[in-house]
Protein backbone atom coordinates (compact mmCIF):
# COMPACT_ATOMS: atom_id res chain seq x y z
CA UNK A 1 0.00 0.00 0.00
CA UNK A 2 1.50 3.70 -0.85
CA UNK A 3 2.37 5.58 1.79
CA UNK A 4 0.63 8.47 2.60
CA UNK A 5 1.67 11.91 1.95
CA UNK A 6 3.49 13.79 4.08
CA UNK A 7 1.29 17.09 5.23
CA UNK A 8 3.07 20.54 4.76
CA UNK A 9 1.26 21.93 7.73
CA UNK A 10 -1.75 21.49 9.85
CA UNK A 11 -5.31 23.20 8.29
CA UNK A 12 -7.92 25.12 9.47
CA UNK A 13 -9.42 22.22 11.31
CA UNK A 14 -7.04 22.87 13.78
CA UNK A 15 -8.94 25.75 15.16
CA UNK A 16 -8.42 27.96 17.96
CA UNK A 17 -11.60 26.35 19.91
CA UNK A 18 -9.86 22.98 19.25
CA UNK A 19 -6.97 23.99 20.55
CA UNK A 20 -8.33 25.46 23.41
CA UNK A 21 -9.84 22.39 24.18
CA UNK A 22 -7.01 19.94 23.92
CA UNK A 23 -3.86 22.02 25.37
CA UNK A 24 -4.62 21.62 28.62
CA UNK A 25 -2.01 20.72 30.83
CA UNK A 26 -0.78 17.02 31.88
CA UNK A 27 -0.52 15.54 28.30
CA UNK A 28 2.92 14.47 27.47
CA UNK A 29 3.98 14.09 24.16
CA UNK A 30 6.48 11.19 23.28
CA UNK A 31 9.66 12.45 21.26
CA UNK A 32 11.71 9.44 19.64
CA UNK A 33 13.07 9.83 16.06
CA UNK A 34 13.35 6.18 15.47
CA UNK A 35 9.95 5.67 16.25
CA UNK A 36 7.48 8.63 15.67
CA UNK A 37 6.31 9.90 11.92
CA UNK A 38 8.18 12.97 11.45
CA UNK A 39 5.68 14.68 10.31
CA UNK A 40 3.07 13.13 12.87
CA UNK A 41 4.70 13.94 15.50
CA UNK A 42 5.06 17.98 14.32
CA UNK A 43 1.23 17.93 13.40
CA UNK A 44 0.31 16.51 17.09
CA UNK A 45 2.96 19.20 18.73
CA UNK A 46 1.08 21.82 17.11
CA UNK A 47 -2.18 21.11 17.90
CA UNK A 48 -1.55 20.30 22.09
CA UNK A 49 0.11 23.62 22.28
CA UNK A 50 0.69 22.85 25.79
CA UNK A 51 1.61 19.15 25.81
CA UNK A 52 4.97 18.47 27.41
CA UNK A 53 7.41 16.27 25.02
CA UNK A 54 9.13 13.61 26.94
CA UNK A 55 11.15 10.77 25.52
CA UNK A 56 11.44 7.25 26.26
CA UNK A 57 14.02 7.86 29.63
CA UNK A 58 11.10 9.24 31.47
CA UNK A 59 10.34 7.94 35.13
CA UNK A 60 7.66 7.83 37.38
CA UNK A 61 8.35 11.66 38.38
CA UNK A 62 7.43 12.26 35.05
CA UNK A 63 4.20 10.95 35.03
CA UNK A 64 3.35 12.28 38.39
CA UNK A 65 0.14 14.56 37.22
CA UNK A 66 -0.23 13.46 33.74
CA UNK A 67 -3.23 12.63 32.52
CA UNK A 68 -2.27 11.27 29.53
CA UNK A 69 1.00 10.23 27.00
CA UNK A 70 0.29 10.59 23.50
CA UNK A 71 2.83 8.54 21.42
CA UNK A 72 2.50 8.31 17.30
CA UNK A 73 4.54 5.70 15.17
CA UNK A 74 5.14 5.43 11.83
CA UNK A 75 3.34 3.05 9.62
CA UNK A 76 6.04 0.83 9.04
CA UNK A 77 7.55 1.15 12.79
CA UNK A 78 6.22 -2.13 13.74
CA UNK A 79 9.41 -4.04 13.85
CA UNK A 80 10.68 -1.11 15.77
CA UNK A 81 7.61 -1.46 18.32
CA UNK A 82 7.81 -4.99 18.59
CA UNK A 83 11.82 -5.27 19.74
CA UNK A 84 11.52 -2.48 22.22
CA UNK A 85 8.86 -4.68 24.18
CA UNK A 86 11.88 -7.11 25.25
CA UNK A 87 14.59 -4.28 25.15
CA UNK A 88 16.61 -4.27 28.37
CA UNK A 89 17.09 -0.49 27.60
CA UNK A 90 13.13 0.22 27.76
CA UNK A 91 12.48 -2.39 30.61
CA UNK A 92 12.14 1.25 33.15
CA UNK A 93 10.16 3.02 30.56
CA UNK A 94 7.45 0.23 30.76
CA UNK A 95 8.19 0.13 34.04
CA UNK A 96 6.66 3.18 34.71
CA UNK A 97 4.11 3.42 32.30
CA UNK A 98 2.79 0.58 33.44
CA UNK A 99 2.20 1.95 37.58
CA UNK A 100 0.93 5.11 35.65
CA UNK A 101 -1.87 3.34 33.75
CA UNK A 102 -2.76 1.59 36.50
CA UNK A 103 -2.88 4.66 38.75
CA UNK A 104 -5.27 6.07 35.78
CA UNK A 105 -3.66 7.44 33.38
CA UNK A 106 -4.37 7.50 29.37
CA UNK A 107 -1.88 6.10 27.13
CA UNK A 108 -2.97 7.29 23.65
CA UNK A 109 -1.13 5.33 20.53
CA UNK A 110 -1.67 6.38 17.14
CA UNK A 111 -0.79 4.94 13.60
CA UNK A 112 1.67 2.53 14.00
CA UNK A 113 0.54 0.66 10.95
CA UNK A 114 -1.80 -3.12 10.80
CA UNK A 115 -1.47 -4.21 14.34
CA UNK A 116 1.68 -1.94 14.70
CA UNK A 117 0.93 -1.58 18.39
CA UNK A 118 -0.63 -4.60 19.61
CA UNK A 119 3.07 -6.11 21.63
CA UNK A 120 2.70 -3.10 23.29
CA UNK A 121 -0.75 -3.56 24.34
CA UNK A 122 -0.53 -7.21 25.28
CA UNK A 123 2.54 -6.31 27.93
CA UNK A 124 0.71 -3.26 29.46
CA UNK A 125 -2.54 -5.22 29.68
CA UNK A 126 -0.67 -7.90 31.04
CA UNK A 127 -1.93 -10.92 28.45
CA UNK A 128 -2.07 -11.36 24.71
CA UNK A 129 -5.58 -10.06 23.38
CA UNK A 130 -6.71 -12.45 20.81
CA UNK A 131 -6.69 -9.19 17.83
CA UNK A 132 -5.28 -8.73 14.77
CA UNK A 133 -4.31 -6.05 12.38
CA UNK A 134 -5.93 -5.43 9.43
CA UNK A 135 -4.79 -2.96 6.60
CA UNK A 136 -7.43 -1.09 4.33
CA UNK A 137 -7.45 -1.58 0.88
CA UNK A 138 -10.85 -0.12 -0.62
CA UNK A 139 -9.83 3.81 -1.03
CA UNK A 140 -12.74 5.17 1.23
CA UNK A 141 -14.20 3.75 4.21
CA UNK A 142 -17.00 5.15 6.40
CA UNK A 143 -16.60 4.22 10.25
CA UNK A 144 -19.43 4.48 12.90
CA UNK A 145 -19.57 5.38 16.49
CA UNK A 146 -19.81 2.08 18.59
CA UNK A 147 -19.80 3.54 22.16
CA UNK A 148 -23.30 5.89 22.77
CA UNK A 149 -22.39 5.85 26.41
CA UNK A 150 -19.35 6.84 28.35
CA UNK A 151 -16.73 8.88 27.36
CA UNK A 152 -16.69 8.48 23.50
CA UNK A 153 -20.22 9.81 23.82
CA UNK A 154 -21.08 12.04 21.03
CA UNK A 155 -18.75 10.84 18.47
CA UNK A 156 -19.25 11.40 14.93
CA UNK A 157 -19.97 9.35 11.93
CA UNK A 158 -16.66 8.93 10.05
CA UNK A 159 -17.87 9.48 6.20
CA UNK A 160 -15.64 8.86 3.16
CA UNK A 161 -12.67 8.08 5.27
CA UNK A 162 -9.47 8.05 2.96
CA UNK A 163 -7.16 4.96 3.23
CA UNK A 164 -4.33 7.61 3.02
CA UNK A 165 -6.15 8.79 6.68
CA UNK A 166 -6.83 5.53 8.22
CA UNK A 167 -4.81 3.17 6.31
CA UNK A 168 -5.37 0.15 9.08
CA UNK A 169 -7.13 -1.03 11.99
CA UNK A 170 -7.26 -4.14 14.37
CA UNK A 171 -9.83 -6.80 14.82
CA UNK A 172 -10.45 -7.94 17.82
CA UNK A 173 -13.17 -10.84 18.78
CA UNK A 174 -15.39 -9.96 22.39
CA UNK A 175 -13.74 -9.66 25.43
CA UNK A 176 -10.69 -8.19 24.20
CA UNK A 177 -11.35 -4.39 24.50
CA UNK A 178 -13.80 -2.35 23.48
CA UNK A 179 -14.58 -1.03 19.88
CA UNK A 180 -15.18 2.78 19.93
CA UNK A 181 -15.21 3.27 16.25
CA UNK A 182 -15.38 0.99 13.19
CA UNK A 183 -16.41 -0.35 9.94
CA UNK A 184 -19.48 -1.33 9.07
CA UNK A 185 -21.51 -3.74 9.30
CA UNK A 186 -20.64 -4.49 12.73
CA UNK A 187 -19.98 -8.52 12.28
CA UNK A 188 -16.31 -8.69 12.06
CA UNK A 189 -15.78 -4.95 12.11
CA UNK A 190 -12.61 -3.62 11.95
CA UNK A 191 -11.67 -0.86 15.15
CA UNK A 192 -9.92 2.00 13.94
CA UNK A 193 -10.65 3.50 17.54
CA UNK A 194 -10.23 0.86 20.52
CA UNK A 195 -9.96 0.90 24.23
CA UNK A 196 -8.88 -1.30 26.67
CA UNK A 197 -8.90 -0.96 30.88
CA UNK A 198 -5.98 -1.26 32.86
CA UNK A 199 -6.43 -0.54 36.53
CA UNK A 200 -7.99 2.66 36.36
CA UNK A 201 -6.87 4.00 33.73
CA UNK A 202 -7.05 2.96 29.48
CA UNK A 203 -5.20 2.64 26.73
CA UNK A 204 -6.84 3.91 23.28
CA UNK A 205 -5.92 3.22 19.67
CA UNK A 206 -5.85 5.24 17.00
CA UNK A 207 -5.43 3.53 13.41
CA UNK A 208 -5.58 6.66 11.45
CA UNK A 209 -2.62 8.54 11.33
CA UNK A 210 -2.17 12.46 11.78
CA UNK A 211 0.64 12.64 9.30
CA UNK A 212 -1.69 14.19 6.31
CA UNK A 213 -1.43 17.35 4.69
CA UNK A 214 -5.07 17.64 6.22
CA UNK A 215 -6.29 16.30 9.98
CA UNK A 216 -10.23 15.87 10.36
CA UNK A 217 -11.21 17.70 13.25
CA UNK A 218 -13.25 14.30 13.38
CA UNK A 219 -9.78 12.78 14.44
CA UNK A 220 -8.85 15.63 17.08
CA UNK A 221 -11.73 15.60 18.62
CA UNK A 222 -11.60 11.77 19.68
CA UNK A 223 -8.45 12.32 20.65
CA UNK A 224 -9.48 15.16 22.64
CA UNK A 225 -12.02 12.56 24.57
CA UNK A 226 -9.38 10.26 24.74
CA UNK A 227 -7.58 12.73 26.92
CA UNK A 228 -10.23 13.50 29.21
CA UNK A 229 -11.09 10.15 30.40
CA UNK A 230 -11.39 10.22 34.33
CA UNK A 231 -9.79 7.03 35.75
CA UNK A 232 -12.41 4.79 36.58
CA UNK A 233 -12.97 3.87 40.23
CA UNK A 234 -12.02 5.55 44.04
CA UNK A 235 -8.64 5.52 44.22
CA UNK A 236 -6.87 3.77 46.89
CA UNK A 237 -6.70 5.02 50.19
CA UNK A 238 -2.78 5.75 51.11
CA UNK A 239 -2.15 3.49 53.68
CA UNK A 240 -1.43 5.52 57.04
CA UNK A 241 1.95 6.41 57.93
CA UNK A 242 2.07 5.01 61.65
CA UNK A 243 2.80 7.87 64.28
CA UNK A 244 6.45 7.59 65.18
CA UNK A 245 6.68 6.52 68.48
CA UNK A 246 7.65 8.28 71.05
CA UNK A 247 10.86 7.35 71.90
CA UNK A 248 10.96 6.42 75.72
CA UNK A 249 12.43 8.27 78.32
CA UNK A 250 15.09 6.14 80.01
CA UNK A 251 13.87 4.65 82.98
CA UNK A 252 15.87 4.83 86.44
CA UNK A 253 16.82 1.75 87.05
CA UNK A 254 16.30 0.80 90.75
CA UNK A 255 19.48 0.48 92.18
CA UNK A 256 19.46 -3.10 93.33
CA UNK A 257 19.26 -3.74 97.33
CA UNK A 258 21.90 -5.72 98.80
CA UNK A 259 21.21 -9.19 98.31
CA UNK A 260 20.61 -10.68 101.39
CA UNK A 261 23.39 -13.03 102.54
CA UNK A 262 22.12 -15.53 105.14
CA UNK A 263 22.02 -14.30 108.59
CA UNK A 264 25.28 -14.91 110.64
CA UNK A 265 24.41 -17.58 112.82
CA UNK A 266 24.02 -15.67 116.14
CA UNK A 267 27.15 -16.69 118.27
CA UNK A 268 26.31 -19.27 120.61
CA UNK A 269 27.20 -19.05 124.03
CA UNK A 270 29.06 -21.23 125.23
CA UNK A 271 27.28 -24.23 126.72
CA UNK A 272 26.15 -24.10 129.76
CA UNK A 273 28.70 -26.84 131.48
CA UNK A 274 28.67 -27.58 134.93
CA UNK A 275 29.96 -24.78 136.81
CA UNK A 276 33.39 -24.75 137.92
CA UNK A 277 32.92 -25.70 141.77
CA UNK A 278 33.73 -22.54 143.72
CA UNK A 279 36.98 -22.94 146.03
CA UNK A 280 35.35 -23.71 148.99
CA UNK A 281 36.35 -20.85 151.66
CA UNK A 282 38.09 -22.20 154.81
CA UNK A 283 34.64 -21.55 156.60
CA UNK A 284 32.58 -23.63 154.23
CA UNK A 285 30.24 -26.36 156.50
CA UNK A 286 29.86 -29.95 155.51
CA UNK A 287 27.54 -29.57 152.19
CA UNK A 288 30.41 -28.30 150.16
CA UNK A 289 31.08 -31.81 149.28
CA UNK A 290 27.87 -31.80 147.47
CA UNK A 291 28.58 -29.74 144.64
CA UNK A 292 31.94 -31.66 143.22
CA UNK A 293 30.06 -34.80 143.39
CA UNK A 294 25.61 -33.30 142.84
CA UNK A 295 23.65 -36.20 143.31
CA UNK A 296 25.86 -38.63 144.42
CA UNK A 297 25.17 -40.29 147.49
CA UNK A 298 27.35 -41.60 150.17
CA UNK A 299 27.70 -45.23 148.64
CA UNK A 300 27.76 -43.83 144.97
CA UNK A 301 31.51 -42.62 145.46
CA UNK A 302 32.31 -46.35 143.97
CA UNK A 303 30.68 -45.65 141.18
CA UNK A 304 32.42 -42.78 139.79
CA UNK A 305 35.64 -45.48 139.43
CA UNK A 306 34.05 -48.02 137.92
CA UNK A 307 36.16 -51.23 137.55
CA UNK A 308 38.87 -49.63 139.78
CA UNK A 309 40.37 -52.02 141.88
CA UNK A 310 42.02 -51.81 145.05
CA UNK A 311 45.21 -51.55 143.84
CA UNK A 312 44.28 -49.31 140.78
CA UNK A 313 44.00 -45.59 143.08
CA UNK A 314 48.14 -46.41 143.46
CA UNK A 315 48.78 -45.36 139.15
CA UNK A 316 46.45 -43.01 138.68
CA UNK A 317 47.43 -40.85 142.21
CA UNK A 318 51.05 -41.70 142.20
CA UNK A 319 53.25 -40.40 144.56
CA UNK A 320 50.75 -40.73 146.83
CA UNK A 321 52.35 -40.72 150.91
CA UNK A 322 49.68 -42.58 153.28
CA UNK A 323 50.37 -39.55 155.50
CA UNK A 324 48.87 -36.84 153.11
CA UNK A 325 45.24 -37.94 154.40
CA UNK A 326 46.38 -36.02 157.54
CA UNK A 327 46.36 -32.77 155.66
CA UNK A 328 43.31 -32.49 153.25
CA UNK A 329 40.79 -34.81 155.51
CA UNK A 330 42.21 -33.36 159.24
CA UNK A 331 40.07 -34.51 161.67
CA UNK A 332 38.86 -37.91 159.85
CA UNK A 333 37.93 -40.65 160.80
CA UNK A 334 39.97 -43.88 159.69
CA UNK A 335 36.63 -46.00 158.94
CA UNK A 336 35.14 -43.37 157.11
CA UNK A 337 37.48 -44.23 153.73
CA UNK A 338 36.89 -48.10 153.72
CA UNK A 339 33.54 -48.05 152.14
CA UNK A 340 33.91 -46.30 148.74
CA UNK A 341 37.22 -46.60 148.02
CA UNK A 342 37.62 -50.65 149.29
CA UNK A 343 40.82 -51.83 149.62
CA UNK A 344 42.53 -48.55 148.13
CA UNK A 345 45.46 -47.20 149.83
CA UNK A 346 44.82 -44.29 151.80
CA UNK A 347 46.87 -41.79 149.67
CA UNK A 348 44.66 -42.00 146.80
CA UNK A 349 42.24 -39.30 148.74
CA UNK A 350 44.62 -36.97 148.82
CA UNK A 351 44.02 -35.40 144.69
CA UNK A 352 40.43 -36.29 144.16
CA UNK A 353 39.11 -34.49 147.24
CA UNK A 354 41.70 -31.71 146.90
CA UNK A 355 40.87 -28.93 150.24
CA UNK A 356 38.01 -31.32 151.65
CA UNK A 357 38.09 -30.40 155.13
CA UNK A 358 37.86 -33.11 157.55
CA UNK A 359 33.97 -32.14 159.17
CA UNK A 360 33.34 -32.37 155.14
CA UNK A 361 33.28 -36.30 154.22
CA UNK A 362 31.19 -37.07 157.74
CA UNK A 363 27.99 -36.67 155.31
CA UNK A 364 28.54 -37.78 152.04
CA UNK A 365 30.83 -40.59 152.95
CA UNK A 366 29.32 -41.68 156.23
């Protein structure tokens, strides 16, 4: 098919009301020489006086605000279309497109020749839509409105359409899009106009191109819908940034109390022995002997030397001269030692009953 002729400059049609109506700010205009029409792309500039021109290194701060991103091909820029889908080097620019749409934005693609745009379409979309391209071959085509409702609203009956203006379209079958305007009869129409939904936003095809020496104000003014489309749906509430905590003051740590260490064991008195027996004064009376020997009574005095015999006192008092009974027990009587100390020499009394005075051993040793 010959290619259509490139335009000299934009007509009439391209009035000042027009104009007024599609400059608004937020549209961005893609600039890439490899892939827009030359003359397209000039035509388009002119008429969205105050579209913004971007190129394909945009980012998301780009987008921020835009309500839609206008991008023309040239007819035979399909191969070019088609790599930069997989192109490491545009991975970030369909990066961001992408959250745009999604967000709801408008991406608007014109031209692009029989299906031109389609790889495009099936990666923002996120799966392949089951259309085709289709290129035109009578010379004039007439193309009805397909959408009475919505945003294409109002759109005009396309009458004695030249190929040279709309030299392709797509076919799509149902549930692939929507057809906004088309050949007729409607069975197995051909969109030269077609929307799809992506989040809340769209994407909208244009098959005719605005590369002519003359641009139907029929074309501008879909494309001036096309920019106002409201994204569909409430957006998302921003989830809410959590309060910063406040950071804590820093507690006083109780200084820790002494640990307490197990009681000393209160120091015990000494036991309570038997009480040393008090040196009996010189004018101490006949119980004294009590106390040296409590409890014992006159016959028990054999007790306290158990197993001694008679002979036995003689080791354990040694040294022991018979007359030394004279001193400690003056005054006693000979008979009075024969009972508990049997057959022991008389000596032995002399160290056990140190200081007994004689009047002492009348009672206890009777």
């Amino acid at each position: 098919m010959a290619r259509p002729a490139v335009a000299l400059a934009l007509v009439a049609v391209f009035s000042i009301a027009c104009v007024t109506t599609a400059s608004a700010a937020g549209v961005l205009l893609l600039k890439d020489t490899q892939l827009n029409s030359a003359q397209g792309h000039a035509n388009l500039k002119a008429y969205l006086t105050k579209a913004t021109e971007v190129t394909t290194s945009l980012t998301a701060a780009d987008l921020a605000g835009a309500t839609a991103l206008v991008v023309d091909a040239d007819y035979d820029a399909a191969a070019t279309v088609k790599a930069s889908v997989n192109a490491a080097a545009m991975a970030r620019f369909y990066a961001a497109v992408g959250t745009w749409l999604k967000g709801g934005g408008n991406l608007i693609l014109a031209d692009g020749g029989a299906g031109g745009w389609l790889p495009v379409v099936d990666k923002l979309v996120g799966k392949a839509q089951n259309c085709t391209g289709v290129e035109f071959d009578a010379t004039k085509n007439t193309f009805a409105p397909r959408m009475p409702k919505g945003p294409f609203k109002g759109v005009e009956t396309w009458k004695k359409v030249k190929s040279s203006e709309v030299p392709a379209g797509i076919r799509c079958s149902l549930g692939n899009g929507h057809t906004v305007v088309s050949t007729r009869p409607f069975k197995d129409a051909v969109s030269v106009v077609h929307m799809w939904a992506v989040g809340r936003g769209s994407i909208i095809y244009f098959g005719n191109t605005f590369e002519g020496r003359t641009v139907r104000s029929q074309f501008t003014d879909v494309l001036d819908m096309a920019i106002a489309i409201k994204p569909k749906g409430k957006a998302p509430k921003p989830s809410p940034t959590p309060a910063p905590k406040p950071t804590p003051s820093p507690a006083s740590t109780p200084k820790p109390s002494p640990a307490a260490g197990p009681k000393p064991s209160p120091t015990p008195s000494p036991a309570a022995g038997p009480k040393p027996s008090p040196t009996p004064s010189p004018a101490a009376g006949p119980p004294a002997l009590a106390h040296p020997l409590p409890g014992c009574r006159p016959q028990a005095l054999a007790h306290p030397l158990p197993g001694c015999r008679p002979q036995a006192l003689a080791h354990p008092l040694p040294g022991c001269r018979p007359q030394a009974l004279a001193h400690p027990l003056p005054g006693c009587r000979p008979q009075a030692l024969a009972h508990p100390l049997p057959g022991c020499r008389p000596q032995a009394l002399a160290h056990p009953l140190p200081g007994c005075r004689p009047q002492a051993l009348a009672h206890p040793l009777p």
